[in-house]
C-alpha atoms as a PDB file:
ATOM      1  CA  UNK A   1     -27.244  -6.792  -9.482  1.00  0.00           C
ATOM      2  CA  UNK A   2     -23.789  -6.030  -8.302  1.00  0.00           C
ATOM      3  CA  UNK A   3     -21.567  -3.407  -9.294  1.00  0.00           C
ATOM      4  CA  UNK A   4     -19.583  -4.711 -11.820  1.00  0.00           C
ATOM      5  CA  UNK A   5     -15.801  -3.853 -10.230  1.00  0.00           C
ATOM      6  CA  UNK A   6     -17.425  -6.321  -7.499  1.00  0.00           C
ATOM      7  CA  UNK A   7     -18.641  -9.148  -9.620  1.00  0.00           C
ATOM      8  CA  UNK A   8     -16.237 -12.533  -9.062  1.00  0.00           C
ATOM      9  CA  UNK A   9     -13.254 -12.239 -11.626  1.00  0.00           C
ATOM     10  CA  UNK A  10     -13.794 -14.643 -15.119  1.00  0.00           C
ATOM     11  CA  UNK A  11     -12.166 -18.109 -15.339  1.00  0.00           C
ATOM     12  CA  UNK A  12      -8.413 -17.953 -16.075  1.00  0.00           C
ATOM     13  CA  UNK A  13      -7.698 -18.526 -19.719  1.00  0.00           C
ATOM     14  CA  UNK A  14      -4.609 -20.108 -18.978  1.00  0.00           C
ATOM     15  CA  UNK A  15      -4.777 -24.048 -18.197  1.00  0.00           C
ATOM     16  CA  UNK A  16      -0.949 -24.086 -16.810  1.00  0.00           C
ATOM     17  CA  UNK A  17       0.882 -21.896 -14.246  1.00  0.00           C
ATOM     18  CA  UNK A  18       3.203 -19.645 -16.206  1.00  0.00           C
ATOM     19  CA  UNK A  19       7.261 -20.285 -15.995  1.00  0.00           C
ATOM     20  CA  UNK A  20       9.166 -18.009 -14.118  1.00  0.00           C
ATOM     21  CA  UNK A  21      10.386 -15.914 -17.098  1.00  0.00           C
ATOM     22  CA  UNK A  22       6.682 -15.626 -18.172  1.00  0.00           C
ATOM     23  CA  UNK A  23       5.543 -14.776 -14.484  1.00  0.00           C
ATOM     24  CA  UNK A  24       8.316 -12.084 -13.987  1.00  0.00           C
ATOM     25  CA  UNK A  25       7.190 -10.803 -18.149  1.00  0.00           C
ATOM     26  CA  UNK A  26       3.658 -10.074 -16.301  1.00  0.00           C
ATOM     27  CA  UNK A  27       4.684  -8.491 -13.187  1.00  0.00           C
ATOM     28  CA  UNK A  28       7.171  -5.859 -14.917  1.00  0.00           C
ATOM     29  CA  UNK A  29       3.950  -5.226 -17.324  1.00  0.00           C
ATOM     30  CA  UNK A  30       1.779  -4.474 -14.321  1.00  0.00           C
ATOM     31  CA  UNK A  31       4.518  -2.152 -12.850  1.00  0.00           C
ATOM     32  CA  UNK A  32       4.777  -0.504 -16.095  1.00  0.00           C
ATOM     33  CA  UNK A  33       0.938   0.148 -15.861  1.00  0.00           C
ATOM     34  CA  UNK A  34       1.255   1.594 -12.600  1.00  0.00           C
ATOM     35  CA  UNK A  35       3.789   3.818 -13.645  1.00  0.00           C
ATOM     36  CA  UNK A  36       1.446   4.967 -16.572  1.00  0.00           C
ATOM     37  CA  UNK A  37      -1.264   5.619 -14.589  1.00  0.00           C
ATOM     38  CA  UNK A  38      -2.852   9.064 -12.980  1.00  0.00           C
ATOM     39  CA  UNK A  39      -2.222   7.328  -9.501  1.00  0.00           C
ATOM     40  CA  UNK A  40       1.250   7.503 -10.260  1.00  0.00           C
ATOM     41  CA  UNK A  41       1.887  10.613 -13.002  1.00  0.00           C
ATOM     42  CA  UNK A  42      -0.954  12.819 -11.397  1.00  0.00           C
ATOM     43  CA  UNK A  43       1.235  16.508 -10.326  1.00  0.00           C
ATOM     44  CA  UNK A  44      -0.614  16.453  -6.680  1.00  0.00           C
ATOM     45  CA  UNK A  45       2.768  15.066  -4.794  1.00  0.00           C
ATOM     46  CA  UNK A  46       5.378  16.959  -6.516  1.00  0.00           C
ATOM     47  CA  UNK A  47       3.184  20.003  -5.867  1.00  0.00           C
ATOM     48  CA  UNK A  48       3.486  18.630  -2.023  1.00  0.00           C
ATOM     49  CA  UNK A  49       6.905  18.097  -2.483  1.00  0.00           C
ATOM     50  CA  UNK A  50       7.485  22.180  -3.927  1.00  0.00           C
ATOM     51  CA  UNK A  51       4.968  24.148  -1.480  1.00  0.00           C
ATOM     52  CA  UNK A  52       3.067  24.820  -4.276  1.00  0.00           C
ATOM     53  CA  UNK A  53      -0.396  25.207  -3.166  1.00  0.00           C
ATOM     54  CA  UNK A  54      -1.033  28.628  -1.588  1.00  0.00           C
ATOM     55  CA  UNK A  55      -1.991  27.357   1.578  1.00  0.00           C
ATOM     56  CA  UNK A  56       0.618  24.302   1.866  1.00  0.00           C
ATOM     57  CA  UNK A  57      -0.355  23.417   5.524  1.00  0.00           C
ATOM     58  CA  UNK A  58      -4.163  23.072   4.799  1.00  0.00           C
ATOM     59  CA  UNK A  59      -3.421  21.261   1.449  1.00  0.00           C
ATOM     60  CA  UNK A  60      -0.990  18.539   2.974  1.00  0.00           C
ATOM     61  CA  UNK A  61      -3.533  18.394   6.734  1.00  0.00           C
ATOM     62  CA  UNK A  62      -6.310  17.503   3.702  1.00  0.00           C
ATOM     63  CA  UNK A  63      -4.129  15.249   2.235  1.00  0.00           C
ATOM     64  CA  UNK A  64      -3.420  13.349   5.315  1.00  0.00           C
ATOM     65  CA  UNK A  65      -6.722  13.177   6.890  1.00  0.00           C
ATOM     66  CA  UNK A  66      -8.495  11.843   3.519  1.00  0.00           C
ATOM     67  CA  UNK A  67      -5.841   9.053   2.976  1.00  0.00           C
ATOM     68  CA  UNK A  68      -6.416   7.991   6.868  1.00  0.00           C
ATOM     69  CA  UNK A  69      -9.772   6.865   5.283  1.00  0.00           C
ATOM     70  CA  UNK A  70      -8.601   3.762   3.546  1.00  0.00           C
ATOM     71  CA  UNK A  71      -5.269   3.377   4.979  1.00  0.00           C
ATOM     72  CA  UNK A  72      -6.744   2.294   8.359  1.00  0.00           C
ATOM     73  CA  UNK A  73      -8.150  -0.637   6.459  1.00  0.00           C
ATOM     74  CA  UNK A  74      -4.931  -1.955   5.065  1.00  0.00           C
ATOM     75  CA  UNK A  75      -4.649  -4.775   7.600  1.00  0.00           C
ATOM     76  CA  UNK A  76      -7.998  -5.777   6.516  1.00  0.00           C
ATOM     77  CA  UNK A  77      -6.692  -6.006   2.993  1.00  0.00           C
ATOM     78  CA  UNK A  78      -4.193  -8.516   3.801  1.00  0.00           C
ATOM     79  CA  UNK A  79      -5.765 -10.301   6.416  1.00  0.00           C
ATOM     80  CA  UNK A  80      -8.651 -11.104   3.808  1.00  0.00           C
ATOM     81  CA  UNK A  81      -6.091 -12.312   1.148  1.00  0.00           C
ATOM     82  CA  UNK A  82      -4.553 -14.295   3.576  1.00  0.00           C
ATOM     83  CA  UNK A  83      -7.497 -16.197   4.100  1.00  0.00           C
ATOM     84  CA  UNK A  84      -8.137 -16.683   0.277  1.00  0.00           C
ATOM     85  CA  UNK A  85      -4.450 -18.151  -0.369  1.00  0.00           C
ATOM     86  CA  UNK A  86      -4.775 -21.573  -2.347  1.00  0.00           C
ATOM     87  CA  UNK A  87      -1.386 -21.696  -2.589  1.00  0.00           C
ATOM     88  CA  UNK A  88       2.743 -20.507  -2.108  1.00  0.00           C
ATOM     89  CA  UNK A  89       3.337 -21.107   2.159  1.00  0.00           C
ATOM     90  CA  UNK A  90       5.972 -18.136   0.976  1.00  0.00           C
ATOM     91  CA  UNK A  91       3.348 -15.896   0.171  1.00  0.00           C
ATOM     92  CA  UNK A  92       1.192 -16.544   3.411  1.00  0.00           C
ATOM     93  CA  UNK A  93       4.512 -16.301   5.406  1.00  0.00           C
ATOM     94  CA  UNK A  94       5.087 -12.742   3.953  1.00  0.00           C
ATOM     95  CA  UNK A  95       1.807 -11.198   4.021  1.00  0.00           C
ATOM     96  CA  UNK A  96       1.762 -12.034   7.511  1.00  0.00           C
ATOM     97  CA  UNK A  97       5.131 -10.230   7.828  1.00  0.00           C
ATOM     98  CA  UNK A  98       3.359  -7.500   6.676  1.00  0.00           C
ATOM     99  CA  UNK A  99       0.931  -7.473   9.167  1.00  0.00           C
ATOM    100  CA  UNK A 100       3.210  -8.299  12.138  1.00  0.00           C
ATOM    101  CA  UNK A 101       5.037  -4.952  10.656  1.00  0.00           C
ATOM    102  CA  UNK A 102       1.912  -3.323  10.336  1.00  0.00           C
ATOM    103  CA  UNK A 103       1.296  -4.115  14.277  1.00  0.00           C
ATOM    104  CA  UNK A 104       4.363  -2.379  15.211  1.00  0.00           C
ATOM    105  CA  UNK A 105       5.945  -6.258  15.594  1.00  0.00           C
ATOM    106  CA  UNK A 106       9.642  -6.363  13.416  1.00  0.00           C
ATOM    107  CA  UNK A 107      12.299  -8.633  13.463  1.00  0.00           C
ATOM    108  CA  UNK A 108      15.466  -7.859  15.056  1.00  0.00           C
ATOM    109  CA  UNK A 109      17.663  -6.889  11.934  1.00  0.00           C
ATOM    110  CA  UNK A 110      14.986  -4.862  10.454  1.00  0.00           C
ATOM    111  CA  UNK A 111      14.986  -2.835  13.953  1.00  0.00           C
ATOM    112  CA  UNK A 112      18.997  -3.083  13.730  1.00  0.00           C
ATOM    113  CA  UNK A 113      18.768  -1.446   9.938  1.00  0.00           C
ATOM    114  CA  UNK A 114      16.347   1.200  10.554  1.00  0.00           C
ATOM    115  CA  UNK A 115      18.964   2.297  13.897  1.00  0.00           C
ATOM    116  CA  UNK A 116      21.580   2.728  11.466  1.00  0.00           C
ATOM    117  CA  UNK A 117      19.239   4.821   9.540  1.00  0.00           C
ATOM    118  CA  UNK A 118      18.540   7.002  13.026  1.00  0.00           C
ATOM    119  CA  UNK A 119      15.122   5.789  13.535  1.00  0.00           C
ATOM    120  CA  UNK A 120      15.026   4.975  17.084  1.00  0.00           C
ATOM    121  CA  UNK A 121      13.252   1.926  18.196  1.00  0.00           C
ATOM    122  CA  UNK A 122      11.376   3.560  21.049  1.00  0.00           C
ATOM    123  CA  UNK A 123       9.468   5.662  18.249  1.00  0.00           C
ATOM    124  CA  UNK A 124       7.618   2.735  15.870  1.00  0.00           C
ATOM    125  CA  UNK A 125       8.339  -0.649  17.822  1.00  0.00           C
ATOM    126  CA  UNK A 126       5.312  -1.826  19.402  1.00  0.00           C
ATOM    127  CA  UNK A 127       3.147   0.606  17.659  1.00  0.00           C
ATOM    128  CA  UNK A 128       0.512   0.075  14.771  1.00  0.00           C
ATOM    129  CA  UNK A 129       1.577   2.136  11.303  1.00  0.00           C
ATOM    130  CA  UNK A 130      -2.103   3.383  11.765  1.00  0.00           C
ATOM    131  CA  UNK A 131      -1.756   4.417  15.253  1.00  0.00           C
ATOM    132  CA  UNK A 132       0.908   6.794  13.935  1.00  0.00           C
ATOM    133  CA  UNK A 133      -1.018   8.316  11.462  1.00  0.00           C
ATOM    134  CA  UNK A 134      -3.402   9.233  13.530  1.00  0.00           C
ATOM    135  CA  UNK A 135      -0.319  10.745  15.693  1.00  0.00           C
ATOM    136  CA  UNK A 136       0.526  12.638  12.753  1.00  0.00           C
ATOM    137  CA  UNK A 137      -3.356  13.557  12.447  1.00  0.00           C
ATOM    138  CA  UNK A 138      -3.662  15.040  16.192  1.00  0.00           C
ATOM    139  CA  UNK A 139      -0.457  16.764  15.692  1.00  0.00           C
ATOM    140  CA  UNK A 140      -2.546  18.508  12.513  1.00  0.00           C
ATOM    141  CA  UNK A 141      -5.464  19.533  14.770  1.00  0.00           C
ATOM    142  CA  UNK A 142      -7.439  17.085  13.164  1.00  0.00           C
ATOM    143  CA  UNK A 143      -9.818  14.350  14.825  1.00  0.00           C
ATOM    144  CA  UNK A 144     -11.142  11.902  11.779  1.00  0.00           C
ATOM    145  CA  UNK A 145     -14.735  11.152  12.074  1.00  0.00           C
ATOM    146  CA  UNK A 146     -16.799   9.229   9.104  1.00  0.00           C
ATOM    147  CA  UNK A 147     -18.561  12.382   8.500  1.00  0.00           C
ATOM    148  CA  UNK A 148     -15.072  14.206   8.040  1.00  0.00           C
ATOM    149  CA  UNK A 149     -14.368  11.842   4.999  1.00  0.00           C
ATOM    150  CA  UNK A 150     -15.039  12.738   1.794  1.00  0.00           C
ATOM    151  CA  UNK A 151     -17.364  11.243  -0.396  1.00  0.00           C
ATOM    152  CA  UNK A 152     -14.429   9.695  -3.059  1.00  0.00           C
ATOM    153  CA  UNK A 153     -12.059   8.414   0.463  1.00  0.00           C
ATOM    154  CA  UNK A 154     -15.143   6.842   1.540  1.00  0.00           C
ATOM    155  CA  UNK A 155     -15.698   5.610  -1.547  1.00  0.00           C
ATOM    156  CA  UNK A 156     -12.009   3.982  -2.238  1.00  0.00           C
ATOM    157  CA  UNK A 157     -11.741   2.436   1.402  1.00  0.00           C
ATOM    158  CA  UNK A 158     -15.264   0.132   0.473  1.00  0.00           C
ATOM    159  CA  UNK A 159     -14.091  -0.436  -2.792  1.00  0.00           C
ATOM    160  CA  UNK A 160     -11.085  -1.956  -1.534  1.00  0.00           C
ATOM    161  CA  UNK A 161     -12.366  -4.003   1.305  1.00  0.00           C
ATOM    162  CA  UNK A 162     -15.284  -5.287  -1.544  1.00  0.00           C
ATOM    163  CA  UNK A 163     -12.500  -6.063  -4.006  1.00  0.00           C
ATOM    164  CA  UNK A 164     -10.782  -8.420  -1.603  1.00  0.00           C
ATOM    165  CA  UNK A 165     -13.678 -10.062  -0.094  1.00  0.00           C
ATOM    166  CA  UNK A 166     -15.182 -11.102  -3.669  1.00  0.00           C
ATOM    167  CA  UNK A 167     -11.812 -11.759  -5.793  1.00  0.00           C
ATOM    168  CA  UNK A 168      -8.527 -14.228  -6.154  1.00  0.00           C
ATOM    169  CA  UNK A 169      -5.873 -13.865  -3.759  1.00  0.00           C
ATOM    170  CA  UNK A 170      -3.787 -13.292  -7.304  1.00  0.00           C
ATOM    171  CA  UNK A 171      -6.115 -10.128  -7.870  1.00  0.00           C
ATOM    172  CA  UNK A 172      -5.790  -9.084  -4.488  1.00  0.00           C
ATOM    173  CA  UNK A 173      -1.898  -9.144  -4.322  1.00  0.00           C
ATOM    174  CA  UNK A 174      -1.859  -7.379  -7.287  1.00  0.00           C
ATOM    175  CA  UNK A 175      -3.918  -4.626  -5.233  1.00  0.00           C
ATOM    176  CA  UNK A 176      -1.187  -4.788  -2.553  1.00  0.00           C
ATOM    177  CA  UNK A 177       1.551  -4.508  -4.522  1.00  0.00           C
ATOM    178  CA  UNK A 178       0.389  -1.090  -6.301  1.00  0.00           C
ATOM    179  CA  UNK A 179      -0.671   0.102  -2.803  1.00  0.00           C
ATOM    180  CA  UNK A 180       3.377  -0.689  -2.021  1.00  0.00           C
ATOM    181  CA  UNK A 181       4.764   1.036  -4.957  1.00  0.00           C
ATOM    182  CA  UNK A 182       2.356   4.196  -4.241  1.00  0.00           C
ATOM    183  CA  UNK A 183       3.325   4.476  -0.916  1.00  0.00           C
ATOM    184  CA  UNK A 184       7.090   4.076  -1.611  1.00  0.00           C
ATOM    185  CA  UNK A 185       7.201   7.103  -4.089  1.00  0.00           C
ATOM    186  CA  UNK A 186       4.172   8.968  -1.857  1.00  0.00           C
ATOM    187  CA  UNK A 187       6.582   8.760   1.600  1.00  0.00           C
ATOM    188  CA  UNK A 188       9.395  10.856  -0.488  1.00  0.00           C
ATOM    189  CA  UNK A 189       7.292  13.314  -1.224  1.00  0.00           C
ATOM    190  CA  UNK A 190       5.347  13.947   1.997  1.00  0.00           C
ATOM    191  CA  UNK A 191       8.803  13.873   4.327  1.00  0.00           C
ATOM    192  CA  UNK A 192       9.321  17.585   2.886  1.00  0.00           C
ATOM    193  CA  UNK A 193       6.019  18.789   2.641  1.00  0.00           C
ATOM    194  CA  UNK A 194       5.271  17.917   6.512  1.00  0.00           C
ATOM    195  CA  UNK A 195       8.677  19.296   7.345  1.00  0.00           C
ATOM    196  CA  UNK A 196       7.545  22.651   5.560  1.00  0.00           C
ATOM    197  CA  UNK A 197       4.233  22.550   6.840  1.00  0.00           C
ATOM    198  CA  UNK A 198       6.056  22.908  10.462  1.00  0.00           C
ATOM    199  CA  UNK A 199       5.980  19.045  11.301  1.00  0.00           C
ATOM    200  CA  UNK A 200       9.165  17.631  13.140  1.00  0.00           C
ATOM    201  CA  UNK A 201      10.938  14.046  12.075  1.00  0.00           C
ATOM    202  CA  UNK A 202       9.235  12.866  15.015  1.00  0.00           C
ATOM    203  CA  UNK A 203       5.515  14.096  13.927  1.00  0.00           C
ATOM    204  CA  UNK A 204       6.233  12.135  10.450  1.00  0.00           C
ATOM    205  CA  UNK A 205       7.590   9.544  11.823  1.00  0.00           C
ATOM    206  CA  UNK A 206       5.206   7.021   9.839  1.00  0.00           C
ATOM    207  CA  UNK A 207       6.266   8.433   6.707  1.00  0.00           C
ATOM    208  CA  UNK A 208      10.091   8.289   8.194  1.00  0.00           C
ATOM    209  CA  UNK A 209       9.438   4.900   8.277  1.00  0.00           C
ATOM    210  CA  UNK A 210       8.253   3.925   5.480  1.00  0.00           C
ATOM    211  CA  UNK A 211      10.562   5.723   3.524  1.00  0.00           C
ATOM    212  CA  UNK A 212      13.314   3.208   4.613  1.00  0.00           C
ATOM    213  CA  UNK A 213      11.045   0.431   5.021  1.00  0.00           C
ATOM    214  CA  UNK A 214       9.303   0.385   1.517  1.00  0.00           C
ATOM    215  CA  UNK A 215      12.641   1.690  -0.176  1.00  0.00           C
ATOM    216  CA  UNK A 216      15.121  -0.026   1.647  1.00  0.00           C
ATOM    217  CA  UNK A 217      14.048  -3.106   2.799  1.00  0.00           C
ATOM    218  CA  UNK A 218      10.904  -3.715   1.006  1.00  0.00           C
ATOM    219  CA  UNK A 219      11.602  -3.030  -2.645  1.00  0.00           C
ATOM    220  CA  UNK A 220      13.349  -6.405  -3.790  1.00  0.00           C
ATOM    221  CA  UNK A 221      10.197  -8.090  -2.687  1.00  0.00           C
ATOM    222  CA  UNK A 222       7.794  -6.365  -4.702  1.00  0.00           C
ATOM    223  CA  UNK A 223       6.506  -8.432  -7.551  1.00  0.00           C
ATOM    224  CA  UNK A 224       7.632 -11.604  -5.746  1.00  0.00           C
ATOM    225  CA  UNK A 225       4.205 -12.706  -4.442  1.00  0.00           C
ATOM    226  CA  UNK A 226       2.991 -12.483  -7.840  1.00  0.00           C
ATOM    227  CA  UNK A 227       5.430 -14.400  -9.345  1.00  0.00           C
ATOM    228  CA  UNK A 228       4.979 -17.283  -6.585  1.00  0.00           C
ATOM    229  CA  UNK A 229       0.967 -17.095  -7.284  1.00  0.00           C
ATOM    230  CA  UNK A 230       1.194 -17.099 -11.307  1.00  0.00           C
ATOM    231  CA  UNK A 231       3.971 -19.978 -11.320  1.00  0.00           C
ATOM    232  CA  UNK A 232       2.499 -22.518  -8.526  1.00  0.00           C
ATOM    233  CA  UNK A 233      -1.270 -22.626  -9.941  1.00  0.00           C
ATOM    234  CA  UNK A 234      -2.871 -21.707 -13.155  1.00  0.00           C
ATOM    235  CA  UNK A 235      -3.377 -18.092 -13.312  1.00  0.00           C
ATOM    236  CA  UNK A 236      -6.591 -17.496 -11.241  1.00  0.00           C
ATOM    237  CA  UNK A 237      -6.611 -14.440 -13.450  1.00  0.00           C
ATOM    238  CA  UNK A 238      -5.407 -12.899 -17.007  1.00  0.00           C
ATOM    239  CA  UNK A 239      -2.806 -10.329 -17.193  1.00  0.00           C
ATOM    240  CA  UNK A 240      -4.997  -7.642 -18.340  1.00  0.00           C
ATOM    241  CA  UNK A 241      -7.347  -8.102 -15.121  1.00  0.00           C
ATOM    242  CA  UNK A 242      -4.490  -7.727 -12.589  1.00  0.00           C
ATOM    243  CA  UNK A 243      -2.990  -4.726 -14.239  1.00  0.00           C
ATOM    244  CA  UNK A 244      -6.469  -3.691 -14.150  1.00  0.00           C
ATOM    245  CA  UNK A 245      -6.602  -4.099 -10.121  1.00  0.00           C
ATOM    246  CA  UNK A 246      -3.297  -3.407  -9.136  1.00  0.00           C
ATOM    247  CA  UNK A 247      -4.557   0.396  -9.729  1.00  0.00           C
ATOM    248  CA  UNK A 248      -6.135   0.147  -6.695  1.00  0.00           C
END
């Protein structure tokens, strides 16, 4: 019998999509969650943030290589949902923005904003968000390997990939956006603990980005795929389920 975290998601109890008020009601209760939760309120980035581990370079190399583990799979995460859509051409069209971006492929004015924001071109066009982790990584000394994992990353990057594969496209967007709103708050944090631990702007530059990207450019559109799936088809789940799985 399967785990149940990857059992299929019960029927929707609600028989009509939700209004927009009702939709938008939901999504700022899942935020809210978030915000509650360890993911979010746990003291391990602000420690980053303040040097306060005694050995801040091996705490935030750690940090960095176990993260790799299931970041490296976000593409998958999307790609999967994607294919599970039902629904909303405005959500397909923007999780495939996302993995365009994730490709290293932007459009023009993002490239234009993130110039006036001196963030050359030459240093994230063309190449894959992943591709500069690992950048970052080599910079650390450190060459990720499945046995150089930990058990729990491991554990988190299959539990992802099983939670898309087997769930709604609502459930998995729900995912997405708390993966968003982590990395948004985790990318101000880790710009000064790699800077302490010795890293130049360049060395970070994934976390550079993303600091603009996410907080800049990306943060009016959080929530919106949600609010697209929950008002142009019945719920395909209830509110407590996708606050639930939006702790990824």
């Amino acid at each position: 019998m399967l785990d149940a975290k990857f059992e299929a998601m019960p029927a929707p109890k609600q028989a009509k999509p939700l209004t927009k008020s009702e939709a938008e009601e939901w999504v700022q209760a899942i935020i809210e969650k978030f915000y509650s939760h360890p993911v979010s309120t746990h003291p391990l980035m602000r420690k980053f943030r303040d040097q306060s581990y005694p050995d801040h370079g091996r705490a935030v190399a750690f940090f960095a290589h176990q993260i790799y583990a299931f970041a490296r799979d976000f593409r998958a995460v999307c790609g999967i949902t994607i294919g599970k859509l039902k629904c909303c051409d405005d959500v397909r069209d923007n999780l495939v923005y996302h993995l365009a971006e994730e490709n290293g492929r932007y459009p023009e004015k993002d490239v234009a904003f993130l110039a006036t924001q001196n963030i050359s071109a030459d240093s994230f066009v063309g190449k894959p968000h992943i591709d500069l982790w690992a950048s970052l990584l080599d910079k650390l000394g450190i060459t990720p390997t499945e046995d150089s994992f930990i058990a729990e990353a491991k554990a988190l990057d299959m539990w992802m990939i099983n939670h898309v594969r087997m769930n709604t496209a609502t459930s998995n967007s729900a995912m997405i956006m708390g993966i968003e709103l982590w990395s948004k708050d985790m990318g101000k944090d880790m710009l000064p603990a790699l800077a302490s631990a010795g890293l130049t702007r360049e060395d970070a530059i994934f976390f550079e980005l993303h600091n603009v990207i996410d907080d800049e450019i990306h943060v009016a559109d959080i929530g919106k795929d949600l609010v697209s799936l929950l008002t142009n088809q019945p719920p395909e789940n209830s509110l407590n389920e996708l606050k639930v799985y939006a702790i990824f």
